[in-house]
PDB file of N, CA and C in Angstrom:
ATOM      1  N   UNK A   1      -1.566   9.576  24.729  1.00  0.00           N
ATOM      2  CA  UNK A   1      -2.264   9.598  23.450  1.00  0.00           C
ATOM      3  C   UNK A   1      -2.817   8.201  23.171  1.00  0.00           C
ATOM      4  N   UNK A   2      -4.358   7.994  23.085  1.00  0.00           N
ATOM      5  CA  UNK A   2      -4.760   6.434  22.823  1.00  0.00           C
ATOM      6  C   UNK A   2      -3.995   6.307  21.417  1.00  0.00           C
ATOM      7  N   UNK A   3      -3.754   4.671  21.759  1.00  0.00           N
ATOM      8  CA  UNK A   3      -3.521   4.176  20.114  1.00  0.00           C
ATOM      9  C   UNK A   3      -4.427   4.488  19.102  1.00  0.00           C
ATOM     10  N   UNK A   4      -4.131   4.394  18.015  1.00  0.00           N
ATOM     11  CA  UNK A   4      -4.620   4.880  16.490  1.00  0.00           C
ATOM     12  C   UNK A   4      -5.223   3.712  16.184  1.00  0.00           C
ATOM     13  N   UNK A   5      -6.390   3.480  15.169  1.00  0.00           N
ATOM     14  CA  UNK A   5      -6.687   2.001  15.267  1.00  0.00           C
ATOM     15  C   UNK A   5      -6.730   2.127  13.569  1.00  0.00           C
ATOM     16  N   UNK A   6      -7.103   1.440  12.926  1.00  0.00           N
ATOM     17  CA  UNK A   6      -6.666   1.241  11.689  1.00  0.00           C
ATOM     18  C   UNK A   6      -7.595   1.935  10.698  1.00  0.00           C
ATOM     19  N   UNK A   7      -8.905   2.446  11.112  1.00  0.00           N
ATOM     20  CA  UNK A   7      -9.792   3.457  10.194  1.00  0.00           C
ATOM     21  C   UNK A   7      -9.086   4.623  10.048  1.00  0.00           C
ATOM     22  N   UNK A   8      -8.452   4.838  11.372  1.00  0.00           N
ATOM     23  CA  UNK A   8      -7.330   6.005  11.333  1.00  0.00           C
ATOM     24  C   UNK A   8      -6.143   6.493  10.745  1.00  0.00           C
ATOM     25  N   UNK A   9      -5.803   5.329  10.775  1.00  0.00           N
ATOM     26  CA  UNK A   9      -4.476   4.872   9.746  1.00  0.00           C
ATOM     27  C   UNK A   9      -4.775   4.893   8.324  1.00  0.00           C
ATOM     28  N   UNK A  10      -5.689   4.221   7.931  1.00  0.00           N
ATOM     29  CA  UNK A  10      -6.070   4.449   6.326  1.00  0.00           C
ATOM     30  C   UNK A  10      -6.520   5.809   6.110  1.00  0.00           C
ATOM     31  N   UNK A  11      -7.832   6.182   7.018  1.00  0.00           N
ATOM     32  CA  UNK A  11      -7.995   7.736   6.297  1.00  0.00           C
ATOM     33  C   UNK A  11      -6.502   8.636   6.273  1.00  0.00           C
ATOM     34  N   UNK A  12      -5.620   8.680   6.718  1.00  0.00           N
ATOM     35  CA  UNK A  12      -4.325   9.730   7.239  1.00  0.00           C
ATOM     36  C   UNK A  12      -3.754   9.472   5.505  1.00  0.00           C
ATOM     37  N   UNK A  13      -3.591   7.748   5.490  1.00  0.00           N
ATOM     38  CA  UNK A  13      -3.078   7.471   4.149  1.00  0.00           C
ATOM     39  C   UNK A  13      -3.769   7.446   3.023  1.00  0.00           C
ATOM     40  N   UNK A  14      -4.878   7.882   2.860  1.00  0.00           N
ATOM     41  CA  UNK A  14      -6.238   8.553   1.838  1.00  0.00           C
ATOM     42  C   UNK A  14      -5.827   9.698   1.720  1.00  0.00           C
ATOM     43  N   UNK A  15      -5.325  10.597   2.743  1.00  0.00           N
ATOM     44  CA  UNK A  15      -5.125  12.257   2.493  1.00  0.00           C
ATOM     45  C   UNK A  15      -4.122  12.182   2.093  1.00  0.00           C
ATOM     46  N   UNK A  16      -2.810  11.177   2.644  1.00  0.00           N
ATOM     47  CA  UNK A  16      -2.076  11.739   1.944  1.00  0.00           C
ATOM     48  C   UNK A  16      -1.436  10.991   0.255  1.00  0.00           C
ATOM     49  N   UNK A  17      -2.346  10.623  -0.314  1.00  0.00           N
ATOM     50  CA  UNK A  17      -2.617  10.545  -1.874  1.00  0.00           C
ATOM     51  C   UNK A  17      -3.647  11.254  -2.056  1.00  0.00           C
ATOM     52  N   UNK A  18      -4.513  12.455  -1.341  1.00  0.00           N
ATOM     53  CA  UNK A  18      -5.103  13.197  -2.042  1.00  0.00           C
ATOM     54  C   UNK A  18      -6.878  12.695  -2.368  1.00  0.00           C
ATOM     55  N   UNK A  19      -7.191  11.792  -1.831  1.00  0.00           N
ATOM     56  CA  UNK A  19      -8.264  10.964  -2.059  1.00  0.00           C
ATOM     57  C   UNK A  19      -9.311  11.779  -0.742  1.00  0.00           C
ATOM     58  N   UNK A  20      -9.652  12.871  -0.840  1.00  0.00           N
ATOM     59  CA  UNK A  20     -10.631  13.927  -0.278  1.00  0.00           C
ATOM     60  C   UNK A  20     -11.757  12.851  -0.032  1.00  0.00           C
ATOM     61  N   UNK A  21     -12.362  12.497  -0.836  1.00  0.00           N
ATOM     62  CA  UNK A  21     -13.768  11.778  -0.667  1.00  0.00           C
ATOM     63  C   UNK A  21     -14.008  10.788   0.695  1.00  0.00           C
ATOM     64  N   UNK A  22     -12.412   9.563   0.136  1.00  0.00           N
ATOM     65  CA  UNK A  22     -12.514   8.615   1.008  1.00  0.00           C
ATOM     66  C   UNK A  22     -11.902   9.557   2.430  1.00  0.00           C
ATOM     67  N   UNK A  23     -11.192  10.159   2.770  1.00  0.00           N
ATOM     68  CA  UNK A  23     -11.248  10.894   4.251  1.00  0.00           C
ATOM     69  C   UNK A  23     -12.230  11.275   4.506  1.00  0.00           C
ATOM     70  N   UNK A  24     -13.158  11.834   3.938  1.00  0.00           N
ATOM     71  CA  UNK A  24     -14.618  12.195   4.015  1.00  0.00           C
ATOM     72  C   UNK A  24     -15.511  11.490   4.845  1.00  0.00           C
ATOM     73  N   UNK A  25     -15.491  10.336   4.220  1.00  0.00           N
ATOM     74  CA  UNK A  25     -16.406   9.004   4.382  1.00  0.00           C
ATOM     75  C   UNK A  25     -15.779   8.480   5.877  1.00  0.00           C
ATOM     76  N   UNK A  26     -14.564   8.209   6.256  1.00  0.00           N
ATOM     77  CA  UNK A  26     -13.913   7.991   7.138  1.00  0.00           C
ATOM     78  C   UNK A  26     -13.998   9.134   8.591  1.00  0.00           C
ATOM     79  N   UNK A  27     -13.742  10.040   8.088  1.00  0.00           N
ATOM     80  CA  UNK A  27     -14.329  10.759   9.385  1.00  0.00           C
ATOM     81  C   UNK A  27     -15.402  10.263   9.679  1.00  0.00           C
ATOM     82  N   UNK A  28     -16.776  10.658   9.043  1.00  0.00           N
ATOM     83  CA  UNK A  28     -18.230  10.548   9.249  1.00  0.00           C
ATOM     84  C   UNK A  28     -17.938   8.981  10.233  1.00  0.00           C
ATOM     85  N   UNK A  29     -17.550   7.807   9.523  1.00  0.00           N
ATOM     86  CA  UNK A  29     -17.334   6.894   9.994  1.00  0.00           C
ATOM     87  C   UNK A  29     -16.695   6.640  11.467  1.00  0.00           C
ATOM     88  N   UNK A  30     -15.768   7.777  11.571  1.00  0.00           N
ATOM     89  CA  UNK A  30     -14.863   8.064  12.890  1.00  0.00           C
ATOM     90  C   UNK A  30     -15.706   8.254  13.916  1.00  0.00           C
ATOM     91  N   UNK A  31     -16.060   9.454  13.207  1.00  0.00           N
ATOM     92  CA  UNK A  31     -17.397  10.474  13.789  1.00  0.00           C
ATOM     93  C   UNK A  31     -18.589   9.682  14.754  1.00  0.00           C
ATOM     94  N   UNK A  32     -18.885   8.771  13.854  1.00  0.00           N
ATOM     95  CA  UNK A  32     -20.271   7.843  13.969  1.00  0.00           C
ATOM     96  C   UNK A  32     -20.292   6.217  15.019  1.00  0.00           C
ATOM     97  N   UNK A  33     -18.984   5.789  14.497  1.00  0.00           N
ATOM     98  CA  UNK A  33     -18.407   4.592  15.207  1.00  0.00           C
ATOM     99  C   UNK A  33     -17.683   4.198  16.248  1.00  0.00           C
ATOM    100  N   UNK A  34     -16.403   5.379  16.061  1.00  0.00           N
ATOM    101  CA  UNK A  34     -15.707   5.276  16.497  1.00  0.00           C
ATOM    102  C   UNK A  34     -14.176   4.391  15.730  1.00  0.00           C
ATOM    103  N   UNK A  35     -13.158   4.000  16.608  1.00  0.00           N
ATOM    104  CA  UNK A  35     -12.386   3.386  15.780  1.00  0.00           C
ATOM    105  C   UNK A  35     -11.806   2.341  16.707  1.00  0.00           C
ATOM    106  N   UNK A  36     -11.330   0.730  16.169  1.00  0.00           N
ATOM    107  CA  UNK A  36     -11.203  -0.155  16.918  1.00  0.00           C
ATOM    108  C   UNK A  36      -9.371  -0.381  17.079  1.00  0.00           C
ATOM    109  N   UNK A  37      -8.877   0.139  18.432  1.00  0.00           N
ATOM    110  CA  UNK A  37      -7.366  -0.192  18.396  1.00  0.00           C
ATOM    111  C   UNK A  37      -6.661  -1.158  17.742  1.00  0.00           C
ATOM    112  N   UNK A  38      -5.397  -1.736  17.188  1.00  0.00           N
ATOM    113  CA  UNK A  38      -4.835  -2.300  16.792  1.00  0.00           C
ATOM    114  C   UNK A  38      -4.310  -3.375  17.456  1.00  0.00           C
ATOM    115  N   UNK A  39      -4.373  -4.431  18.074  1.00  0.00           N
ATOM    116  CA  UNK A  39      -4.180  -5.235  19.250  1.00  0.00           C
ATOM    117  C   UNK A  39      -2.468  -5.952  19.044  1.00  0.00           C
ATOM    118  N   UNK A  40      -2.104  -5.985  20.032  1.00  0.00           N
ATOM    119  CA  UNK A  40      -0.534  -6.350  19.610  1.00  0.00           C
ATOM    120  C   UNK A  40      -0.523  -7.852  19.360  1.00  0.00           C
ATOM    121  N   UNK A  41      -1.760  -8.494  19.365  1.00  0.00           N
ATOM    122  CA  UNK A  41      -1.784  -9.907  18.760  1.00  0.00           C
ATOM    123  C   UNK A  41      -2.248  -9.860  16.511  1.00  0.00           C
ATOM    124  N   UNK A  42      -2.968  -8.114  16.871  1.00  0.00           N
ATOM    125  CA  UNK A  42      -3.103  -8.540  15.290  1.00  0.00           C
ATOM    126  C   UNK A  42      -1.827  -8.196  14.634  1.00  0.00           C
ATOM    127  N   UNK A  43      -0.840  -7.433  15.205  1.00  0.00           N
ATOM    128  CA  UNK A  43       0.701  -7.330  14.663  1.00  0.00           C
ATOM    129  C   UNK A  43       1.360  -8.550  14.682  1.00  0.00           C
ATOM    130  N   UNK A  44       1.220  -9.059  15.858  1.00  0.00           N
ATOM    131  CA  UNK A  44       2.101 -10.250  15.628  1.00  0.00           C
ATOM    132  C   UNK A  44       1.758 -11.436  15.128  1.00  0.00           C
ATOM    133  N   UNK A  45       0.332 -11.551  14.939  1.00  0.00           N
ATOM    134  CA  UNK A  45       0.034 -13.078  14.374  1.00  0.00           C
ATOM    135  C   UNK A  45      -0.743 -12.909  13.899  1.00  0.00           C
ATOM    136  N   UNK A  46      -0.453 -12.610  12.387  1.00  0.00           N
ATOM    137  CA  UNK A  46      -1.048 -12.440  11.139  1.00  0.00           C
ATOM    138  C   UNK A  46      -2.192 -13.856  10.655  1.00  0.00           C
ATOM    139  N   UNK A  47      -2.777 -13.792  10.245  1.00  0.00           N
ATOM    140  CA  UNK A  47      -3.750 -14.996   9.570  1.00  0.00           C
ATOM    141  C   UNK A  47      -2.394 -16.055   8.772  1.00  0.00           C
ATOM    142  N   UNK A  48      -3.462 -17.274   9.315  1.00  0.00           N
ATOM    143  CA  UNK A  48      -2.070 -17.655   8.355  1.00  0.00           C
ATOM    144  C   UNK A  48      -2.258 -17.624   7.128  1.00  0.00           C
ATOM    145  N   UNK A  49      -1.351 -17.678   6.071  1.00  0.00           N
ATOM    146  CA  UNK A  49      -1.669 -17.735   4.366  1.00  0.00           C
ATOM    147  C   UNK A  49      -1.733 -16.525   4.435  1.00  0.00           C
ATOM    148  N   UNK A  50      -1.721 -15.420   5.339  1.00  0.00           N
ATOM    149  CA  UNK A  50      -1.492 -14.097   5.164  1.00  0.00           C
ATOM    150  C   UNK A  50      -0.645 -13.423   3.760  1.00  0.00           C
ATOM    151  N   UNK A  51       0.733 -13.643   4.069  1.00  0.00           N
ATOM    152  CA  UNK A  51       1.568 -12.853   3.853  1.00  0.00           C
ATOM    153  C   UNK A  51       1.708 -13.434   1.996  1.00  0.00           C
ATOM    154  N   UNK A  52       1.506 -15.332   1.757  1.00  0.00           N
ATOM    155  CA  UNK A  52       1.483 -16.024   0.730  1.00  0.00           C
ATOM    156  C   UNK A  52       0.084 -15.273  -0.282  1.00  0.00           C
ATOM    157  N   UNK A  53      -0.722 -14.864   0.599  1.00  0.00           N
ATOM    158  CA  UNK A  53      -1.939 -14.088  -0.433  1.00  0.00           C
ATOM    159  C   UNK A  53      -1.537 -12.459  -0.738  1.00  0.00           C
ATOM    160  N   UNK A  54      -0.559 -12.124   0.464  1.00  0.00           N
ATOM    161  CA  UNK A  54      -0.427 -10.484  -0.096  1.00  0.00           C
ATOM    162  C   UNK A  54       0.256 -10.299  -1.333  1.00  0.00           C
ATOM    163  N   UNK A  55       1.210 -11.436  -1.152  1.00  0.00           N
ATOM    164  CA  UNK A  55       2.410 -11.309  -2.633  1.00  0.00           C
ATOM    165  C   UNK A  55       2.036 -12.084  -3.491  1.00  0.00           C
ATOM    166  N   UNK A  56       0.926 -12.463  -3.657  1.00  0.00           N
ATOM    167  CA  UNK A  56       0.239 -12.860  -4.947  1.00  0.00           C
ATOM    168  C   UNK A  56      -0.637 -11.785  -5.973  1.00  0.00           C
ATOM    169  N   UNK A  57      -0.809 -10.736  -5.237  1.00  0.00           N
ATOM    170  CA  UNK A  57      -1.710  -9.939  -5.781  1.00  0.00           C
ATOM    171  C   UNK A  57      -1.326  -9.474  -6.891  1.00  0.00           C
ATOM    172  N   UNK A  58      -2.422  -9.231  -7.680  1.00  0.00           N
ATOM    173  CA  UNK A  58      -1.484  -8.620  -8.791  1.00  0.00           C
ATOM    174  C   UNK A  58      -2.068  -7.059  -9.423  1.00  0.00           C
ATOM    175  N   UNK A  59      -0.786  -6.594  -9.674  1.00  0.00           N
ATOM    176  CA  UNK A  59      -0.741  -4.814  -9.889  1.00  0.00           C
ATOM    177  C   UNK A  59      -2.177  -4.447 -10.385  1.00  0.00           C
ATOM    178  N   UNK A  60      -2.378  -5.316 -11.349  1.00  0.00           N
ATOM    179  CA  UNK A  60      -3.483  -5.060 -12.536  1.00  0.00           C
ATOM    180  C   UNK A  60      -4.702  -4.677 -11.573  1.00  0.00           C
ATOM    181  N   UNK A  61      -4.783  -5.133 -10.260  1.00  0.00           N
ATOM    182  CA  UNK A  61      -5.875  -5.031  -9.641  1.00  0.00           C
ATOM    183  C   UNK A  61      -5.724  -3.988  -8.585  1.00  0.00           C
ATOM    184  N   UNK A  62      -4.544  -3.075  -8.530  1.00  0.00           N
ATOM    185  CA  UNK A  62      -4.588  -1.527  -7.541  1.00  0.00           C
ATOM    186  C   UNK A  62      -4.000  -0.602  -7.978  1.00  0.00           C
ATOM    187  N   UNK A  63      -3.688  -0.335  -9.328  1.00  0.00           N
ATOM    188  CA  UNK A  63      -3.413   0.564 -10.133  1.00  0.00           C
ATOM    189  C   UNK A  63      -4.003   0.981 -11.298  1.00  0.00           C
ATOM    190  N   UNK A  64      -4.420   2.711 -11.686  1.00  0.00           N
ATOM    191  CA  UNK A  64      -4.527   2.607 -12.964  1.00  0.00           C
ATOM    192  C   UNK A  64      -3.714   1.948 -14.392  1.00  0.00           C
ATOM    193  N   UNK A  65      -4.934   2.293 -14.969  1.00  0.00           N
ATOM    194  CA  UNK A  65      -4.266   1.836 -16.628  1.00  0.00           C
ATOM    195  C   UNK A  65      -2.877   1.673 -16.972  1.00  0.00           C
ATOM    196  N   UNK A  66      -2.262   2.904 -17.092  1.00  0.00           N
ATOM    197  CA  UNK A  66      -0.915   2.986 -17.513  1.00  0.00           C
ATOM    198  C   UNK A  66      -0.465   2.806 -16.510  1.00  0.00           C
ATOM    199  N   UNK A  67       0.065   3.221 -15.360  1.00  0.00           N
ATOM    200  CA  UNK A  67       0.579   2.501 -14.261  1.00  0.00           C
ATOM    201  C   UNK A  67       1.068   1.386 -14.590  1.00  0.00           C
ATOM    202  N   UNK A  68       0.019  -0.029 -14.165  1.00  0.00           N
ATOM    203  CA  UNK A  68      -0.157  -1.088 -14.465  1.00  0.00           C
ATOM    204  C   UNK A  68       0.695  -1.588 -15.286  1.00  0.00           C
ATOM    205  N   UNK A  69       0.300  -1.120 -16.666  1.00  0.00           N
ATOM    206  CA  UNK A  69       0.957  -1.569 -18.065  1.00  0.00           C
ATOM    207  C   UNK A  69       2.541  -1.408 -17.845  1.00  0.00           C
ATOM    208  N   UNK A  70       3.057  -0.093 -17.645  1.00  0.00           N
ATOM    209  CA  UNK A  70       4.285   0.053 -17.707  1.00  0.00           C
ATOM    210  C   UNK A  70       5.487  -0.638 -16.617  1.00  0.00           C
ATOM    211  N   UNK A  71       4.839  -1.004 -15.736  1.00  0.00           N
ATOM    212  CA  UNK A  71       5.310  -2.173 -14.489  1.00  0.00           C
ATOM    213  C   UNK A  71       5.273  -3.763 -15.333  1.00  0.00           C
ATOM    214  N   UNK A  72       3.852  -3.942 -15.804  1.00  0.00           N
ATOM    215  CA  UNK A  72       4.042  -5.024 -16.918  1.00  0.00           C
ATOM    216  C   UNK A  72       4.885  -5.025 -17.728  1.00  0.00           C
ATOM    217  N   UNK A  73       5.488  -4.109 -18.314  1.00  0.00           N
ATOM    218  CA  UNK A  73       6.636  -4.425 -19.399  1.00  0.00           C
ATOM    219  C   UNK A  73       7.181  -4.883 -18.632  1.00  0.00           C
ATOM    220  N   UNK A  74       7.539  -4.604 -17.615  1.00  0.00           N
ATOM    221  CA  UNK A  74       9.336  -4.806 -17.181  1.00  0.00           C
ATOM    222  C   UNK A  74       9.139  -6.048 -16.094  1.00  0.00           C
ATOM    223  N   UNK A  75       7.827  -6.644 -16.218  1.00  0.00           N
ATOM    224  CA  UNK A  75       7.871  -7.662 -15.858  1.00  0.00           C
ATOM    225  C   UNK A  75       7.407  -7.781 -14.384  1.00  0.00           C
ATOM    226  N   UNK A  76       6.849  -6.904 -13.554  1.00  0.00           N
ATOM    227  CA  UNK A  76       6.253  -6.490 -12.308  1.00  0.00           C
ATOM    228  C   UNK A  76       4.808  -6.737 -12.437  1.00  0.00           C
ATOM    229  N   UNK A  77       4.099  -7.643 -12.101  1.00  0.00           N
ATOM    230  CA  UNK A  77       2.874  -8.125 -12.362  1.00  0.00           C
ATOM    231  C   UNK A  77       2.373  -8.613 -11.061  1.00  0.00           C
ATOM    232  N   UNK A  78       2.907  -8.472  -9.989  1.00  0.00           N
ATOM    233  CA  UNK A  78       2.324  -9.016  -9.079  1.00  0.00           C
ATOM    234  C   UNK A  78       3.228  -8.237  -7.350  1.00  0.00           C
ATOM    235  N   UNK A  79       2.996  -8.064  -6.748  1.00  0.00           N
ATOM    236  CA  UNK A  79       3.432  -7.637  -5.216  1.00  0.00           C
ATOM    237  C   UNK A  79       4.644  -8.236  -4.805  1.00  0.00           C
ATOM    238  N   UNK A  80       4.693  -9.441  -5.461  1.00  0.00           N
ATOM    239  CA  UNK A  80       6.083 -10.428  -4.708  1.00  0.00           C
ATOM    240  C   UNK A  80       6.606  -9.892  -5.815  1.00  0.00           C
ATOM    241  N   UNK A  81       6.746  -9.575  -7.308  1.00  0.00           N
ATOM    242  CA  UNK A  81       7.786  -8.524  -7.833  1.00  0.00           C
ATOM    243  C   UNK A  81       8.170  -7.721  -7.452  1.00  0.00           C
ATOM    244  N   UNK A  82       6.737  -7.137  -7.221  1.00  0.00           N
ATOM    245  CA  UNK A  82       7.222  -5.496  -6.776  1.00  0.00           C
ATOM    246  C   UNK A  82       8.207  -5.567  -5.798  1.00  0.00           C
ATOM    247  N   UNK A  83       8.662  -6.520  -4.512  1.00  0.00           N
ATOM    248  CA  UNK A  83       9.569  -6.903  -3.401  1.00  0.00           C
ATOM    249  C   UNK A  83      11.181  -7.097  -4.417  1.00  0.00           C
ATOM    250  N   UNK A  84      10.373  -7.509  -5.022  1.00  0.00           N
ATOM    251  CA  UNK A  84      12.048  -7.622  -5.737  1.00  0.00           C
ATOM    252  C   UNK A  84      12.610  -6.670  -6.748  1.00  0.00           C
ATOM    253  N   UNK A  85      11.990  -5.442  -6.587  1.00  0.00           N
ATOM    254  CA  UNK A  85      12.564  -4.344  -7.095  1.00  0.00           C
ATOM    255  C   UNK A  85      12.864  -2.791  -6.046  1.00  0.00           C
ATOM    256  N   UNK A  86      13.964  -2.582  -6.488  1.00  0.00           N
ATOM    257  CA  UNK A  86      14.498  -1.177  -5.595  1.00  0.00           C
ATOM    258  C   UNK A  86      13.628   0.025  -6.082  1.00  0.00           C
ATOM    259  N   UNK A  87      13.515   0.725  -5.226  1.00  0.00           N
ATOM    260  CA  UNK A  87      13.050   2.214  -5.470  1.00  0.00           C
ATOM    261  C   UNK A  87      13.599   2.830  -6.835  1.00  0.00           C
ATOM    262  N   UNK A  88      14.689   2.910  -6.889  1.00  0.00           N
ATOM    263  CA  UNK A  88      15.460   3.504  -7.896  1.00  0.00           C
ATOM    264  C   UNK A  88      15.505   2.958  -9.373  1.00  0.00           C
ATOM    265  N   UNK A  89      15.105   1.446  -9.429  1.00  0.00           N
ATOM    266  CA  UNK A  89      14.972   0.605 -10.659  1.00  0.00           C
ATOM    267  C   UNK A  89      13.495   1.254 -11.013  1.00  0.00           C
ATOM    268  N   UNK A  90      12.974   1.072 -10.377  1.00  0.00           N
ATOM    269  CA  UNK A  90      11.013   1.726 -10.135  1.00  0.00           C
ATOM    270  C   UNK A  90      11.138   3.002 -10.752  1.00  0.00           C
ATOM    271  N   UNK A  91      11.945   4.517 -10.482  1.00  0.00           N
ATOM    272  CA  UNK A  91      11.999   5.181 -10.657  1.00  0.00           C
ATOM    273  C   UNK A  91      12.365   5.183 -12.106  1.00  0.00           C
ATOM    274  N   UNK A  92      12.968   4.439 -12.768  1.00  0.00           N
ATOM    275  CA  UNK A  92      13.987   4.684 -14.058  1.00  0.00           C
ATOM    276  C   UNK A  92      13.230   3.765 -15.456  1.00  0.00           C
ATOM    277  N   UNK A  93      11.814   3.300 -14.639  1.00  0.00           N
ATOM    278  CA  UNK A  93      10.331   2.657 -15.499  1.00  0.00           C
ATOM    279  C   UNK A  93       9.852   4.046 -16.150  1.00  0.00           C
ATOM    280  N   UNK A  94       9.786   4.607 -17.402  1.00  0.00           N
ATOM    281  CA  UNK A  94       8.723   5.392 -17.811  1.00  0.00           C
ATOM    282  C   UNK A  94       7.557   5.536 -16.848  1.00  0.00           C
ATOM    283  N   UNK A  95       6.646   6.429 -17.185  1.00  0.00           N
ATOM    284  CA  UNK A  95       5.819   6.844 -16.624  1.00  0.00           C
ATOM    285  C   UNK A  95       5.312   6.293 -15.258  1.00  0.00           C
ATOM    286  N   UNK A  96       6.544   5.941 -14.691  1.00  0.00           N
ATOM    287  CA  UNK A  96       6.411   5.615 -12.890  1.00  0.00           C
ATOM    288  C   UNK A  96       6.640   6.595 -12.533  1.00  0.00           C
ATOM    289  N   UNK A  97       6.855   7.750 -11.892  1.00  0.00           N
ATOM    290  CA  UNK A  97       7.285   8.879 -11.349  1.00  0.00           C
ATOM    291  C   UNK A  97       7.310   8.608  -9.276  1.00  0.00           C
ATOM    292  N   UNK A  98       7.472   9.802  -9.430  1.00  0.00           N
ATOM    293  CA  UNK A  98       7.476   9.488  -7.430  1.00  0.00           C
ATOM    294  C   UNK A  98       6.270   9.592  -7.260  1.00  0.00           C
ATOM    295  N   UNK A  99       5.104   9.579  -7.332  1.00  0.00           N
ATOM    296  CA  UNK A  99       3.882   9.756  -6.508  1.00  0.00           C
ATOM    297  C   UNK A  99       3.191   8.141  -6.501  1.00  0.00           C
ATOM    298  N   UNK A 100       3.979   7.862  -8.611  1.00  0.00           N
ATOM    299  CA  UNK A 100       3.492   6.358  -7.849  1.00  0.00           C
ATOM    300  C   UNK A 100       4.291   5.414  -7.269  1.00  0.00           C
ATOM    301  N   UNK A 101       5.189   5.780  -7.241  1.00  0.00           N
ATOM    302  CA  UNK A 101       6.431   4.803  -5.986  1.00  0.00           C
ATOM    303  C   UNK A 101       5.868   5.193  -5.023  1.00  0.00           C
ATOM    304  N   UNK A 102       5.144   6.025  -4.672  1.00  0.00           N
ATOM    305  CA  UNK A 102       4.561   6.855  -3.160  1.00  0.00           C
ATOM    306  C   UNK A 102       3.618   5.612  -2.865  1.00  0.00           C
ATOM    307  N   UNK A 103       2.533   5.898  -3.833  1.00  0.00           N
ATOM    308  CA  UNK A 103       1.432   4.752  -3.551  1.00  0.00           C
ATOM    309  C   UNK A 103       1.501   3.189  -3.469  1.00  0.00           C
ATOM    310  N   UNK A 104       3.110   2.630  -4.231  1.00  0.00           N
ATOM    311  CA  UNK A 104       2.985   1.485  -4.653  1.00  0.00           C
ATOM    312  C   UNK A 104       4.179   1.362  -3.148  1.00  0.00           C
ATOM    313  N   UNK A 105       4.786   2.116  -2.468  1.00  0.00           N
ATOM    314  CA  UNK A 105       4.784   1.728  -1.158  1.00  0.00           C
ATOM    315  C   UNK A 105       4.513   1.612  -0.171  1.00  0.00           C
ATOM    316  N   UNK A 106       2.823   2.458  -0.114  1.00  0.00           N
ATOM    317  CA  UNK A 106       2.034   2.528   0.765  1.00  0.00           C
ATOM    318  C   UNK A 106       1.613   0.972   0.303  1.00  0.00           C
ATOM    319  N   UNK A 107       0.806   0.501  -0.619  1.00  0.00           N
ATOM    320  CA  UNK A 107       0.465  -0.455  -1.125  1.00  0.00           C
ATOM    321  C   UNK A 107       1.069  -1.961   0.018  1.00  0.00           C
ATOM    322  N   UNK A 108       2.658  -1.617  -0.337  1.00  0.00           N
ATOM    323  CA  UNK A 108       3.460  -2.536  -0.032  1.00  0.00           C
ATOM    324  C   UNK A 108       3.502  -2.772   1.536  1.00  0.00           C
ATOM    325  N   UNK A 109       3.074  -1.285   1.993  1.00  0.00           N
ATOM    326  CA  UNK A 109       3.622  -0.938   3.736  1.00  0.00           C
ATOM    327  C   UNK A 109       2.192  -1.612   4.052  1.00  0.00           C
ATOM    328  N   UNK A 110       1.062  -1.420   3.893  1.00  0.00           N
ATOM    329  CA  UNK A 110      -0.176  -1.747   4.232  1.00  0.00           C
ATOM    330  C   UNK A 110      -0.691  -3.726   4.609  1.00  0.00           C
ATOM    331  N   UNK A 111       0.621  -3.779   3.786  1.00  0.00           N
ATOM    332  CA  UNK A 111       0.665  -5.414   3.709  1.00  0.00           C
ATOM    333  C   UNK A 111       1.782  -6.251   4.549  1.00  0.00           C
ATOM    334  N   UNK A 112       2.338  -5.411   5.396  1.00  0.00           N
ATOM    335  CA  UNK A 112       3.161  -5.855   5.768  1.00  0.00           C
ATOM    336  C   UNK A 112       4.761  -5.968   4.951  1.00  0.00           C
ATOM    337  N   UNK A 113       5.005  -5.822   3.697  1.00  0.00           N
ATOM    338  CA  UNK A 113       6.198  -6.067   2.869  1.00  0.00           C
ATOM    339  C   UNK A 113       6.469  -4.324   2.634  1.00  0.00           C
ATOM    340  N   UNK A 114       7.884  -4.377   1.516  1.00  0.00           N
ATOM    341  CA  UNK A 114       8.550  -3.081   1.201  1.00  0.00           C
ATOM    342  C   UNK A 114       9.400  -3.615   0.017  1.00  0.00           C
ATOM    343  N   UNK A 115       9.593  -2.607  -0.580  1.00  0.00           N
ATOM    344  CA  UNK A 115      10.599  -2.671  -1.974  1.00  0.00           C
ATOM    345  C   UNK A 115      11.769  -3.384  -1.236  1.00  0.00           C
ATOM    346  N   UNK A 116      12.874  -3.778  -2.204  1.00  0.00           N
ATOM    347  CA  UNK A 116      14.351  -4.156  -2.127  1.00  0.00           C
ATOM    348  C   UNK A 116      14.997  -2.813  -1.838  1.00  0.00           C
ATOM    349  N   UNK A 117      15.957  -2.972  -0.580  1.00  0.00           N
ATOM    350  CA  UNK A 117      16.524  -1.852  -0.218  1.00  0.00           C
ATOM    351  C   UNK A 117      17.394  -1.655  -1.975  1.00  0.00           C
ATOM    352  N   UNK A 118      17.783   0.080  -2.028  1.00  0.00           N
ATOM    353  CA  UNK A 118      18.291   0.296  -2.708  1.00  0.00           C
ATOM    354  C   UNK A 118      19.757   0.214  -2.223  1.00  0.00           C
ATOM    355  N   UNK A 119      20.732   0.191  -3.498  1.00  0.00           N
ATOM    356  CA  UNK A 119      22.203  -0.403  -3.405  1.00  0.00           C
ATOM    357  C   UNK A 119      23.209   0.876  -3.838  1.00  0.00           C
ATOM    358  N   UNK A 120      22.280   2.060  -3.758  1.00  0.00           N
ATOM    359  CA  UNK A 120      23.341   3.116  -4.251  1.00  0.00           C
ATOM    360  C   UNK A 120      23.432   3.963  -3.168  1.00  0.00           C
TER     361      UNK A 120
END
């Protein structure tokens, strides 16, 4: 089976949040281009300032409205928070539910990082 290259990888993770359009666009793109493998140098040697720019980001800029806000109360404003919170603390935020712990660990997986293992 050739490797998967990363147009591939995102459209798979477009479908599965439901985002029809952007798989859309991505096939055609598949379709049209083709897709460029993942090289075992871009796994292992990230840009540098990589990982210092992923956990700077902040929520306000990949989540809706309320989303957003309700991570802001509790003080989650940025990606290197989000690392320092468990699944289960996430879960027990108002109007966080599982679909957006779904997305806000794709978010996290896409960047290389992941929530704080949970302790229960």
């Amino acid at each position: 089976m050739p490797e998967r290259g990363p147009l591939a990888i995102w459209r798979d993770k477009q479908g599965a949040l439901g985002k029809m359009e952007a798989v859309k666009i991505a096939d055609e793109l598949l379709e049209e281009f083709g897709d460029v493998p993942i090289t075992q140098d871009a796994v292992e040697y990230p840009q540098p300032g990589f990982l210092e720019e992923a956990l700077s980001l902040r929520i306000i800029d990949l989540l809706p409205n309320p989303k957003r806000h309700a991570l802001g109360r509790h003080g989650i404003k940025t990606l290197r928070d989000l690392t320092q919170v468990s699944e289960f603390e996430l879960r027990r935020i108002p109007r966080v539910g599982k679909v957006t712990v779904s997305r806000l660990k794709i978010i996290l997986e896409d960047r290389g990082l992941s929530l704080k293992p949970s302790e229960r």
